[in-house]
Protein backbone atom coordinates (compact mmCIF):
# COMPACT_ATOMS: atom_id res chain seq x y z
CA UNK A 1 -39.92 139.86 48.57
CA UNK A 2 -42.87 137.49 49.24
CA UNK A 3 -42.44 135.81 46.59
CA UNK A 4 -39.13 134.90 46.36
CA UNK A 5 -39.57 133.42 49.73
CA UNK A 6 -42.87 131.41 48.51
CA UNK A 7 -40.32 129.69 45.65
CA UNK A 8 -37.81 128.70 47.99
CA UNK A 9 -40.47 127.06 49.94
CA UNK A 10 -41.21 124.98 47.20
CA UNK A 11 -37.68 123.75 46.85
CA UNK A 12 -37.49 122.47 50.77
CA UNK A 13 -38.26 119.45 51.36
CA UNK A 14 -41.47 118.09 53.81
CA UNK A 15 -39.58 117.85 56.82
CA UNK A 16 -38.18 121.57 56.84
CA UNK A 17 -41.42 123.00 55.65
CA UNK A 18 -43.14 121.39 59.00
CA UNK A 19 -40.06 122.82 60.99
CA UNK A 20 -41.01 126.40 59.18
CA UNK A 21 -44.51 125.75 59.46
CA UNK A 22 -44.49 125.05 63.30
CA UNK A 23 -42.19 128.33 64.26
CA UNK A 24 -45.44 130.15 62.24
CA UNK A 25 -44.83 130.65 59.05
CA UNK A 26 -48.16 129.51 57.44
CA UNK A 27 -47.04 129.49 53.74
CA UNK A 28 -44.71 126.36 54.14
CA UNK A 29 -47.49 125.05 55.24
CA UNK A 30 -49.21 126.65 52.64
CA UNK A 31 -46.59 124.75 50.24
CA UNK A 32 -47.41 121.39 51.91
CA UNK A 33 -51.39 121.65 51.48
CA UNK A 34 -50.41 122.65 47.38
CA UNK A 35 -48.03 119.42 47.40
CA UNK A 36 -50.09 116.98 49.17
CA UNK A 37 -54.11 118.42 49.13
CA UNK A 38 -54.91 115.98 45.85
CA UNK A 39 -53.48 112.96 47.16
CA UNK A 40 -55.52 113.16 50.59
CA UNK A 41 -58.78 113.90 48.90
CA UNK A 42 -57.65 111.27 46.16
CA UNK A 43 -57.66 108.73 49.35
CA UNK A 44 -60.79 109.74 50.85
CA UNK A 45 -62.47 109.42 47.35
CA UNK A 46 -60.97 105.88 47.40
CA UNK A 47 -62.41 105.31 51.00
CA UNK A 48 -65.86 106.11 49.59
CA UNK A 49 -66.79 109.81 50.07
CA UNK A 50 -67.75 111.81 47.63
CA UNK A 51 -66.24 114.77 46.15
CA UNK A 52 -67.61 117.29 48.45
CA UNK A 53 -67.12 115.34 51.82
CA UNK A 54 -63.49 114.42 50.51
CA UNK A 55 -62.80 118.12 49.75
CA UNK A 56 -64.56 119.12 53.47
CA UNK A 57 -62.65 115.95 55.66
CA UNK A 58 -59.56 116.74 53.76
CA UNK A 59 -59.68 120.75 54.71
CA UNK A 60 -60.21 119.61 58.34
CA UNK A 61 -57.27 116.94 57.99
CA UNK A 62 -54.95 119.41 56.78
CA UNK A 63 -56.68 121.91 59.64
CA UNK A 64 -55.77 119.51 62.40
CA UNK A 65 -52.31 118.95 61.25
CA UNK A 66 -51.36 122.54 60.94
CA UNK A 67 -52.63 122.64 64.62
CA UNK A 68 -50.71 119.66 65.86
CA UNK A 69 -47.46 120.26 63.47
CA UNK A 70 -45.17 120.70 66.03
CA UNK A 71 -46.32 116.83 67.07
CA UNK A 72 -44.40 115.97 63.53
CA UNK A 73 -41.13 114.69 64.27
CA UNK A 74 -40.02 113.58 60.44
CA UNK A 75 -40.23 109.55 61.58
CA UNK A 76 -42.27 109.19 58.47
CA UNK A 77 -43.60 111.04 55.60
CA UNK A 78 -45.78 114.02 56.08
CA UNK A 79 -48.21 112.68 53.10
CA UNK A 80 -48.85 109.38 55.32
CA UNK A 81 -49.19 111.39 59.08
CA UNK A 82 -51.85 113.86 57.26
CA UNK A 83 -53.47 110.84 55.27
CA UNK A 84 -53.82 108.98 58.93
CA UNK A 85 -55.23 112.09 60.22
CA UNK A 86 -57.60 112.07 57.42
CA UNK A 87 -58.84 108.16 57.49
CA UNK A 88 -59.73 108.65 61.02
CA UNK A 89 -61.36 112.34 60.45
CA UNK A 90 -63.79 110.17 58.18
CA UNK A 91 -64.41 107.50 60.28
CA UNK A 92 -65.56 109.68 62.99
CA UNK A 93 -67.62 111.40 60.22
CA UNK A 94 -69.23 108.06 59.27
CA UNK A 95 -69.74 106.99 62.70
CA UNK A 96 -71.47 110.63 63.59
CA UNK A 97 -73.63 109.64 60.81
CA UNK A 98 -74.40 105.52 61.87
CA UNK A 99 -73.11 104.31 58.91
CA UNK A 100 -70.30 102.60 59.94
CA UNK A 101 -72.00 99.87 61.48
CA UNK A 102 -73.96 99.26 58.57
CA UNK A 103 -71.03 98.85 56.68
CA UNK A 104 -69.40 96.74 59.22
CA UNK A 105 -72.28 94.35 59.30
CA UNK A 106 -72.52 94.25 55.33
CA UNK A 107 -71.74 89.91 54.46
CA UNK A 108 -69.27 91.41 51.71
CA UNK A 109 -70.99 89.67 48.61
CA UNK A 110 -70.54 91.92 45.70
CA UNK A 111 -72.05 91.13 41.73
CA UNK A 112 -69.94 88.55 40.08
CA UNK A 113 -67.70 90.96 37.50
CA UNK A 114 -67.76 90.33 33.79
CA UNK A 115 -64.47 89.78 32.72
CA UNK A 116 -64.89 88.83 28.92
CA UNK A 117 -61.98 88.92 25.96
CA UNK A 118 -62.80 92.28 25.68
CA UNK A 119 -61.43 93.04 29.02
CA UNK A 120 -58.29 92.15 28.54
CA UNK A 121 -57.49 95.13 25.64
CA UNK A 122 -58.83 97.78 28.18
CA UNK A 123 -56.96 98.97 31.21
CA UNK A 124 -58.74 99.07 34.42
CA UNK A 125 -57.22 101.92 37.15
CA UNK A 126 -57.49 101.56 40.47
CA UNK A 127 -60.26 103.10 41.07
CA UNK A 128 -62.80 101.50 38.93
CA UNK A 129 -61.96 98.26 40.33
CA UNK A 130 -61.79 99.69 44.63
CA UNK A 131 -65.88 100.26 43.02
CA UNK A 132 -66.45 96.33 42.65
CA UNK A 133 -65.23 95.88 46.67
CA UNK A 134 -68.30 95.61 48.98
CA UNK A 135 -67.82 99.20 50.95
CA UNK A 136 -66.25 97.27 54.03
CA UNK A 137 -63.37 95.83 52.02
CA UNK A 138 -62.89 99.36 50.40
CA UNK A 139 -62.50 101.07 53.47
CA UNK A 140 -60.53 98.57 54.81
CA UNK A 141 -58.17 98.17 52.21
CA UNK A 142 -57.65 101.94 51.75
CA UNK A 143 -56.89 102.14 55.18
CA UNK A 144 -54.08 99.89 55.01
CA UNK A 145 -52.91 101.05 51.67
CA UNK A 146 -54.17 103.95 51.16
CA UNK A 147 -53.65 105.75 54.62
CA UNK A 148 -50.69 103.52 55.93
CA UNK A 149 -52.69 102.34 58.93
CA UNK A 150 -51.69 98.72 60.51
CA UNK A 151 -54.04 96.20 60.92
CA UNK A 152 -54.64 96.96 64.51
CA UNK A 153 -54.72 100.75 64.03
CA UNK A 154 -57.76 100.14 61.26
CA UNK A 155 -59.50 97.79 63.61
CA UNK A 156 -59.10 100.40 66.88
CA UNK A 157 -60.43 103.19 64.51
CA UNK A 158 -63.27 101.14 63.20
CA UNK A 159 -64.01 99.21 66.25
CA UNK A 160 -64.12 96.21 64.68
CA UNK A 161 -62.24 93.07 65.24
CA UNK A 162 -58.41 92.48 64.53
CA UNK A 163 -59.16 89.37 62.21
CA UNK A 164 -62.57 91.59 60.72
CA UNK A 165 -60.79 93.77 59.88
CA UNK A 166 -57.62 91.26 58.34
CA UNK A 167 -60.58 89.52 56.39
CA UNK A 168 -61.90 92.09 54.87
CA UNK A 169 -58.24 93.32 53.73
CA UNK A 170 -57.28 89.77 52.33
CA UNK A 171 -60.63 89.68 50.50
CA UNK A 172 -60.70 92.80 49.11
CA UNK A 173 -56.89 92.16 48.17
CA UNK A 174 -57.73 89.09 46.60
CA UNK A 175 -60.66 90.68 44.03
CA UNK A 176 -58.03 93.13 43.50
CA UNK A 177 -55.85 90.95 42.02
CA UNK A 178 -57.91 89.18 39.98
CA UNK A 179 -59.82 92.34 38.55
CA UNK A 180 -56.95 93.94 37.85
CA UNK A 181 -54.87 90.99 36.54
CA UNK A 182 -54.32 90.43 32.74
CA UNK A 183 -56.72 87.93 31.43
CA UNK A 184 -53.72 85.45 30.35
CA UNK A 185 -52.70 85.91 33.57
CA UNK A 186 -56.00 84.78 35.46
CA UNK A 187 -56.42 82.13 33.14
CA UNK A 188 -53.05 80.80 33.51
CA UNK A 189 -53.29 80.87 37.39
CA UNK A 190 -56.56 79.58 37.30
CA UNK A 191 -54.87 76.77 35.21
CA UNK A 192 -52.51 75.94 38.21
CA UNK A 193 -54.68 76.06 40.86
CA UNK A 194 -57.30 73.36 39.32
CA UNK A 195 -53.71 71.07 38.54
């Protein structure tokens, strides 16, 4: 009954589909690439590829993994070991390509955002406001948050400096917060600061 096996796949939990998955049985894996495939390309999106390289770096993330699954002791979750797999899969992508340094090098200055009364009736996700991050600070940042990389693992994977790298987190942080803060908010903070 293939089937019923493939629905009581789907009611195990990460850890004993990666035990399943590394004695060979490729649809818990199977069940793991269903459960966790968006979220990966979701992050890569966020780290600034496009649809098409996010769908090809995640394939090869999730590729790798199945490969190295028996390396997966449970210590954290499988979404965050395949989403580290992933960030550095598209680093060494973007550093194939020579791109990395030029993003490296970038000064971080990004166009001063509008945020007018209007603003403050529309809900900004996420994502729109990861766009208004110089391309440094968004790969940064979604390293750290997105992929669940330390400081010091982002800088070893970029090659860049430990407090480059901590920089370009805190700034990116920093516009974060204030694009994604209510306006009452900002203006009340702002109120503080200048007190």
């Amino acid at each position: 009954m293939p089937g019923a096996r493939q629905s009581s796949f789907a009611s195990l939990h990460d850890v004993e589909l990666c035990s399943y998955a590394a004695a060979g049985e490729r649809r818990a894996f199977g069940e793991l690439v269903r459960r966790h495939g968006s979220s990966v390309r979701h992050l890569l999106r966020r780290m600034g590829a496009q649809a098409a390289l996010s769908d090809d770096v995640a394939q090869d993330a999730f590729l790798a993994a199945f490969e190295r699954i028996a390396e997966f002791r449970g210590e954290g979750t499988f979404a965050g070991w395949v989403k580290k797999i992933a960030a550095r899969l598209y680093l060494r992508r973007l550093q194939r390509e020579k791109r990395l340094s030029a993003l490296a090098a970038e000064d971080g200055s990004i166009e001063e955002i509008d945020t007018g009364a209007g603003d403050a009736d529309h809900r900004i996700d996420l994502d729109e406001a990861l766009k208004g991050l110089s391309p440094a600070e968004r790969l940064c940042v979604s390293m750290c948050y997105g992929a669940g990389l330390s400081h010091g693992e982002a800088a070893d994977a970029l090659n860049l400096p430990l407090g480059t790298v901590k920089s370009h987190v805190k700034r990116g942080l920093e516009k974060l917060r204030a694009r994604l803060a209510p306006a009452d908010r900002a203006v009340l903070e702002g109120r503080q600061g200048n007190g």
